[in-house]
PDB file of N, CA and C in Angstrom:
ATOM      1  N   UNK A   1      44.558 -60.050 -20.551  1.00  0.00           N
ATOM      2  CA  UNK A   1      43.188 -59.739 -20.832  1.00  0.00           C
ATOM      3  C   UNK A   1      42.468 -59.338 -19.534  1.00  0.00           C
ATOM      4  N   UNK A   2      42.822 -59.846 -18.882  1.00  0.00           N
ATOM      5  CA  UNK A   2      42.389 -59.684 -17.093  1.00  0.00           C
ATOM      6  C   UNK A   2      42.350 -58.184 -16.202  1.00  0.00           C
ATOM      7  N   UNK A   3      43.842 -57.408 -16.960  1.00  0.00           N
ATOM      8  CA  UNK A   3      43.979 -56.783 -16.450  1.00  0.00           C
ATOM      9  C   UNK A   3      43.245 -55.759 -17.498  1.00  0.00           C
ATOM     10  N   UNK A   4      42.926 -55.630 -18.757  1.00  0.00           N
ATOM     11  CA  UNK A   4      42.633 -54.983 -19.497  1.00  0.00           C
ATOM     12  C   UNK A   4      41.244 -54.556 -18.803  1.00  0.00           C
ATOM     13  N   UNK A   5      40.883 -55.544 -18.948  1.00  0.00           N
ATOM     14  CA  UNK A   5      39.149 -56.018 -18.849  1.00  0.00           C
ATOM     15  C   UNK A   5      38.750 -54.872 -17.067  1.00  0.00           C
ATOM     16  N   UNK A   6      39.870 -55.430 -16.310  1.00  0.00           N
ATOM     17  CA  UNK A   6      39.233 -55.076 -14.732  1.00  0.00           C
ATOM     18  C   UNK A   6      40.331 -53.399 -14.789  1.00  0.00           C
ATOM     19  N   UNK A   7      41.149 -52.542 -15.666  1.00  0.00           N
ATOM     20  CA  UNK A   7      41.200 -51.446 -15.690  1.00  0.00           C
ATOM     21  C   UNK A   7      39.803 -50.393 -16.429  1.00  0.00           C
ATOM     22  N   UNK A   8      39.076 -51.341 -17.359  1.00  0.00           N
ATOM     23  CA  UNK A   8      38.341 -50.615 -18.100  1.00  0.00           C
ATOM     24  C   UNK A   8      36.988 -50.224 -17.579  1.00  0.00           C
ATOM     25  N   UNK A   9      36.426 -51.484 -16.947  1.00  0.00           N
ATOM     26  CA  UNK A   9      35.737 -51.457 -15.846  1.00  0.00           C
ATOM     27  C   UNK A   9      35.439 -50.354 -14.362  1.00  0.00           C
ATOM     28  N   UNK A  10      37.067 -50.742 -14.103  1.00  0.00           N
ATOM     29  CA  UNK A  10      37.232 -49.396 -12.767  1.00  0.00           C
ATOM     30  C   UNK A  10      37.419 -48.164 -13.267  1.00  0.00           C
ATOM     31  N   UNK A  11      37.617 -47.883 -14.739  1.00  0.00           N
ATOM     32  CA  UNK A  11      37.759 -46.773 -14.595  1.00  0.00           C
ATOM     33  C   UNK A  11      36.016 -46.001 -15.052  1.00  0.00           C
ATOM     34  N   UNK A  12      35.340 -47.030 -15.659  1.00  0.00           N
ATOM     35  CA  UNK A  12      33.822 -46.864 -15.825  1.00  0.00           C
ATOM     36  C   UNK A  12      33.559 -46.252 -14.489  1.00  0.00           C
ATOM     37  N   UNK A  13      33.530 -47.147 -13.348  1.00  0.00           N
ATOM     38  CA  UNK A  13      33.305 -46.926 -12.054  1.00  0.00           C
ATOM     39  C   UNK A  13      33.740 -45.677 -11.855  1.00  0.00           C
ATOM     40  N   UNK A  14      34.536 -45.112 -11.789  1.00  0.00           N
ATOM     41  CA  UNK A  14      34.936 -43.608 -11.046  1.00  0.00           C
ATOM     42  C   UNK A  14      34.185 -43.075 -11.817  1.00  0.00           C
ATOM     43  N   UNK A  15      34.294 -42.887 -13.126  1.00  0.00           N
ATOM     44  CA  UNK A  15      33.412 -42.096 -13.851  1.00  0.00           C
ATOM     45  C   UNK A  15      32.124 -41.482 -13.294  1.00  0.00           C
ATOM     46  N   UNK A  16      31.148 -42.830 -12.508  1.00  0.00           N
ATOM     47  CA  UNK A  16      30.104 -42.862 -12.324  1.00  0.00           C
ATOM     48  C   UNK A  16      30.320 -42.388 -10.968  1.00  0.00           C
ATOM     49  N   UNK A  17      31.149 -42.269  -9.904  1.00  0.00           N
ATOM     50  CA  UNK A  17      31.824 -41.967  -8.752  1.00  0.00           C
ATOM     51  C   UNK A  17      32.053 -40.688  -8.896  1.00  0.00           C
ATOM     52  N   UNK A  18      32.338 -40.276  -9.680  1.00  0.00           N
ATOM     53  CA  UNK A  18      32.455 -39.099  -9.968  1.00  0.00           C
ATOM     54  C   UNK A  18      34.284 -38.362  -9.364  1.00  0.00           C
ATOM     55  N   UNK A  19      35.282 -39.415  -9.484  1.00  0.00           N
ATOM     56  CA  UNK A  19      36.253 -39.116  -8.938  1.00  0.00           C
ATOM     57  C   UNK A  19      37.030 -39.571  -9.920  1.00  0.00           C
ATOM     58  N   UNK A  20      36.984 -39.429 -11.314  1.00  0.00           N
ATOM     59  CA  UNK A  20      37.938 -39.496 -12.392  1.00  0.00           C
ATOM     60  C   UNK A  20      38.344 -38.023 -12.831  1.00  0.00           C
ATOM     61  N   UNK A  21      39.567 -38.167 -13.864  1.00  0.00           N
ATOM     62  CA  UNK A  21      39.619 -36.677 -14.238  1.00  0.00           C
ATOM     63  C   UNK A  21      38.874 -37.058 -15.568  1.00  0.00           C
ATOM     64  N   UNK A  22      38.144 -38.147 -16.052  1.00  0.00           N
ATOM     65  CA  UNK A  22      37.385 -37.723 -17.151  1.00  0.00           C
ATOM     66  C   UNK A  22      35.845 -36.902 -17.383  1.00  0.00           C
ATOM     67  N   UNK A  23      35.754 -36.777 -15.526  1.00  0.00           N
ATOM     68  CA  UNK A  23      34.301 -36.455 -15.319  1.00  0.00           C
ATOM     69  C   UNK A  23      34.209 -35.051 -16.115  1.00  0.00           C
ATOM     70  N   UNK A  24      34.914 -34.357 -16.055  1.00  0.00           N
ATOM     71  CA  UNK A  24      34.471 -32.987 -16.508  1.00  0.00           C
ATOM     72  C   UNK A  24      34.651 -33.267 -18.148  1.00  0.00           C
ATOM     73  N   UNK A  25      34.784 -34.202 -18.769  1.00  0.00           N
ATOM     74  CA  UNK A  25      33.971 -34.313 -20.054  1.00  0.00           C
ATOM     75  C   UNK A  25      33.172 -35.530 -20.713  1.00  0.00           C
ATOM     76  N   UNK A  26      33.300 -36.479 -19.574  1.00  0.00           N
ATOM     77  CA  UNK A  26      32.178 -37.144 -20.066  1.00  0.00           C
ATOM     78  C   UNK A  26      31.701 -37.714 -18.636  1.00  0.00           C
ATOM     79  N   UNK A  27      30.123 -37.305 -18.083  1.00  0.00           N
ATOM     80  CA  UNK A  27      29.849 -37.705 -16.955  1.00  0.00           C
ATOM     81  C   UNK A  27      28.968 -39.016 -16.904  1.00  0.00           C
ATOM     82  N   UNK A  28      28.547 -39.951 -16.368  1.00  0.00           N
ATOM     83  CA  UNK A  28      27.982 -40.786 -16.918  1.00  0.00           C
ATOM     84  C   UNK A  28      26.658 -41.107 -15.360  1.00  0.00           C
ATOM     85  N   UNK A  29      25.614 -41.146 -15.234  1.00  0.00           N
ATOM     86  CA  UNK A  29      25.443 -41.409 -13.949  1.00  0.00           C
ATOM     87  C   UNK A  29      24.123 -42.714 -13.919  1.00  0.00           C
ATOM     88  N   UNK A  30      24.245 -43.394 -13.048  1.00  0.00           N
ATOM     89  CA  UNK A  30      22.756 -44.303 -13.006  1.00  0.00           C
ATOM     90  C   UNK A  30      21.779 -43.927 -11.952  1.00  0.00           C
ATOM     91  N   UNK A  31      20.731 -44.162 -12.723  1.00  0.00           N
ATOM     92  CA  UNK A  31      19.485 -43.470 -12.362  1.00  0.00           C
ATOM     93  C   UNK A  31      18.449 -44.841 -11.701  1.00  0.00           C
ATOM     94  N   UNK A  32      17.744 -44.953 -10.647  1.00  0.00           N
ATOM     95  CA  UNK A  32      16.698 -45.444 -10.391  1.00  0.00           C
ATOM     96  C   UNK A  32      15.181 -45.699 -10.767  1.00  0.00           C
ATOM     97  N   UNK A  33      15.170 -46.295 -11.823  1.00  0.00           N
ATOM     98  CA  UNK A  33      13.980 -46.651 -12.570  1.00  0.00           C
ATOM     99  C   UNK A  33      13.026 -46.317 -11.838  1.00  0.00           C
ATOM    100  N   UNK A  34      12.544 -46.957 -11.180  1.00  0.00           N
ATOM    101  CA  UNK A  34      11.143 -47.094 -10.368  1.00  0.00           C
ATOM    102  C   UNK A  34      11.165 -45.102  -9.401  1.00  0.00           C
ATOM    103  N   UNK A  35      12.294 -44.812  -8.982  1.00  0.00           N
ATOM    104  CA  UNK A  35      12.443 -43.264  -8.283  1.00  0.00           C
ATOM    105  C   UNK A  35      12.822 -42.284  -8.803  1.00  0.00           C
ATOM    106  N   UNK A  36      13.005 -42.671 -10.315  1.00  0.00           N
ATOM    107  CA  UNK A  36      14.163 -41.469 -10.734  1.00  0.00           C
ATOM    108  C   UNK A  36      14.980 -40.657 -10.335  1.00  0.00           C
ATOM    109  N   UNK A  37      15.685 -41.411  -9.299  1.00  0.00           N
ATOM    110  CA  UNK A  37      16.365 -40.673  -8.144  1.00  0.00           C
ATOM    111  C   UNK A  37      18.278 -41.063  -8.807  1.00  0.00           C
ATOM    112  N   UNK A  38      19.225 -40.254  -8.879  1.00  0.00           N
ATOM    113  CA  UNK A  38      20.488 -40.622  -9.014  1.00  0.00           C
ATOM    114  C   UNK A  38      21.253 -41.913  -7.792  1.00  0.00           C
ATOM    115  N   UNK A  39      22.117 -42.966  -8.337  1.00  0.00           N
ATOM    116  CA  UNK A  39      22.105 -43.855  -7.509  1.00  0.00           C
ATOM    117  C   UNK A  39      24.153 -43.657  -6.986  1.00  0.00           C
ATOM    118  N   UNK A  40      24.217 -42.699  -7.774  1.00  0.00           N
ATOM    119  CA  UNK A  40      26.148 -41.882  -7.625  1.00  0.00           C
ATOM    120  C   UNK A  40      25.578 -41.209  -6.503  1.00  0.00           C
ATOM    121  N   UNK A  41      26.699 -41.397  -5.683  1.00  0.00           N
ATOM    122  CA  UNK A  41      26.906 -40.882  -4.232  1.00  0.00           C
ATOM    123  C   UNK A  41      26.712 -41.469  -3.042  1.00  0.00           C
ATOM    124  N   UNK A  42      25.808 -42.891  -3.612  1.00  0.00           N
ATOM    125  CA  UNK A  42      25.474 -43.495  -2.133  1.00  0.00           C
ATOM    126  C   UNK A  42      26.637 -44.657  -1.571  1.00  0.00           C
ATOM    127  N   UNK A  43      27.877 -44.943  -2.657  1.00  0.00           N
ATOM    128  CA  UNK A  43      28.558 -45.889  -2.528  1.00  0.00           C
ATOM    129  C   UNK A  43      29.718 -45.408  -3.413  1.00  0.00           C
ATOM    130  N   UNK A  44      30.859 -46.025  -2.421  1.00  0.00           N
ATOM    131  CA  UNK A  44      32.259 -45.657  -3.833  1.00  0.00           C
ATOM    132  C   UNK A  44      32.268 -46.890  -5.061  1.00  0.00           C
ATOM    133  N   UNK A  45      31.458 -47.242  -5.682  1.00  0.00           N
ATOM    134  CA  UNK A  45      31.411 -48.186  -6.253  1.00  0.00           C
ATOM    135  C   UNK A  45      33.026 -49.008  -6.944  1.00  0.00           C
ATOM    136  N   UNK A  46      33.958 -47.821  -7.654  1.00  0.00           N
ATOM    137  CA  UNK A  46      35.215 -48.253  -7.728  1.00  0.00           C
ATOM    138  C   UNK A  46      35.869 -49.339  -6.673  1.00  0.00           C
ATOM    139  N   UNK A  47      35.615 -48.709  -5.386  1.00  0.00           N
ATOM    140  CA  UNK A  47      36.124 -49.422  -4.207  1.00  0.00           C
ATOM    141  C   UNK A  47      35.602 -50.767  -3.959  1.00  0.00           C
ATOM    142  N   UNK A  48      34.383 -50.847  -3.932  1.00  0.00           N
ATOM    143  CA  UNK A  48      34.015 -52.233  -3.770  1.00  0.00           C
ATOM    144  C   UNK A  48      33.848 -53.102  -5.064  1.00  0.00           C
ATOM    145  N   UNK A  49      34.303 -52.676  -6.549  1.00  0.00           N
ATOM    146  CA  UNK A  49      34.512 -53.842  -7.362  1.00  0.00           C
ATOM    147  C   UNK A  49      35.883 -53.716  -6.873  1.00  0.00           C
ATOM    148  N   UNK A  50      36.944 -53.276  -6.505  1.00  0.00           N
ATOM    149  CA  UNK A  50      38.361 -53.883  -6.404  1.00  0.00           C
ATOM    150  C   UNK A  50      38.107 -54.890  -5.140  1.00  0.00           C
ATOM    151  N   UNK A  51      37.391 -55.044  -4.354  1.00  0.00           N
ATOM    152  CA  UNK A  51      37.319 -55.968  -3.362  1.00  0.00           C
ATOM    153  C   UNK A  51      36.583 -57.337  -3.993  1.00  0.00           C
ATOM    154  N   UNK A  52      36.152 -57.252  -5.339  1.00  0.00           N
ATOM    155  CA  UNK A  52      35.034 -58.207  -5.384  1.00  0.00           C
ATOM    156  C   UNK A  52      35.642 -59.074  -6.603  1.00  0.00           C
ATOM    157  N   UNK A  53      36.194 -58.232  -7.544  1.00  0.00           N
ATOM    158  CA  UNK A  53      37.033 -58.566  -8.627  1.00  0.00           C
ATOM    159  C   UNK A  53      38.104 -58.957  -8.512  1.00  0.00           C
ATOM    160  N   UNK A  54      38.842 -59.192  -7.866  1.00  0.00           N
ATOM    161  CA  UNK A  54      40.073 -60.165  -7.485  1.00  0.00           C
ATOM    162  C   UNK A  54      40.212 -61.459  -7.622  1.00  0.00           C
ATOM    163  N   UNK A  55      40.816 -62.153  -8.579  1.00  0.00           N
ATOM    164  CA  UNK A  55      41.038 -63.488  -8.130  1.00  0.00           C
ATOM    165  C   UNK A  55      41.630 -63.971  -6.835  1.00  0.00           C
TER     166      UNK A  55
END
């Protein structure tokens, strides 16, 4: 379940990273409420849940 759970997750993450091959059909991005500014690009987010998500 562990591994299910933390593949489905990272692969959310790239999505939003924009370094999956699913980007070119489904892009997904988060936005800054208060700036409406895009918050993809300022961090590899994939990368730092594999550092954080580890048992």
């Amino acid at each position: 379940m562990y591994e299910i759970i933390e593949g489905a997750i990272h692969s959310i993450l790239c999505m939003i990273d924009r370094v999956d091959e699913l980007v070119g059909k489904l892009s997904i991005d988060l936005i800054d409420n208060e700036t409406n500014e895009s918050l993809s690009g300022n961090t590899a987010l994939h990368e730092e849940f594999m550092r954080y998500f580890k048992i």
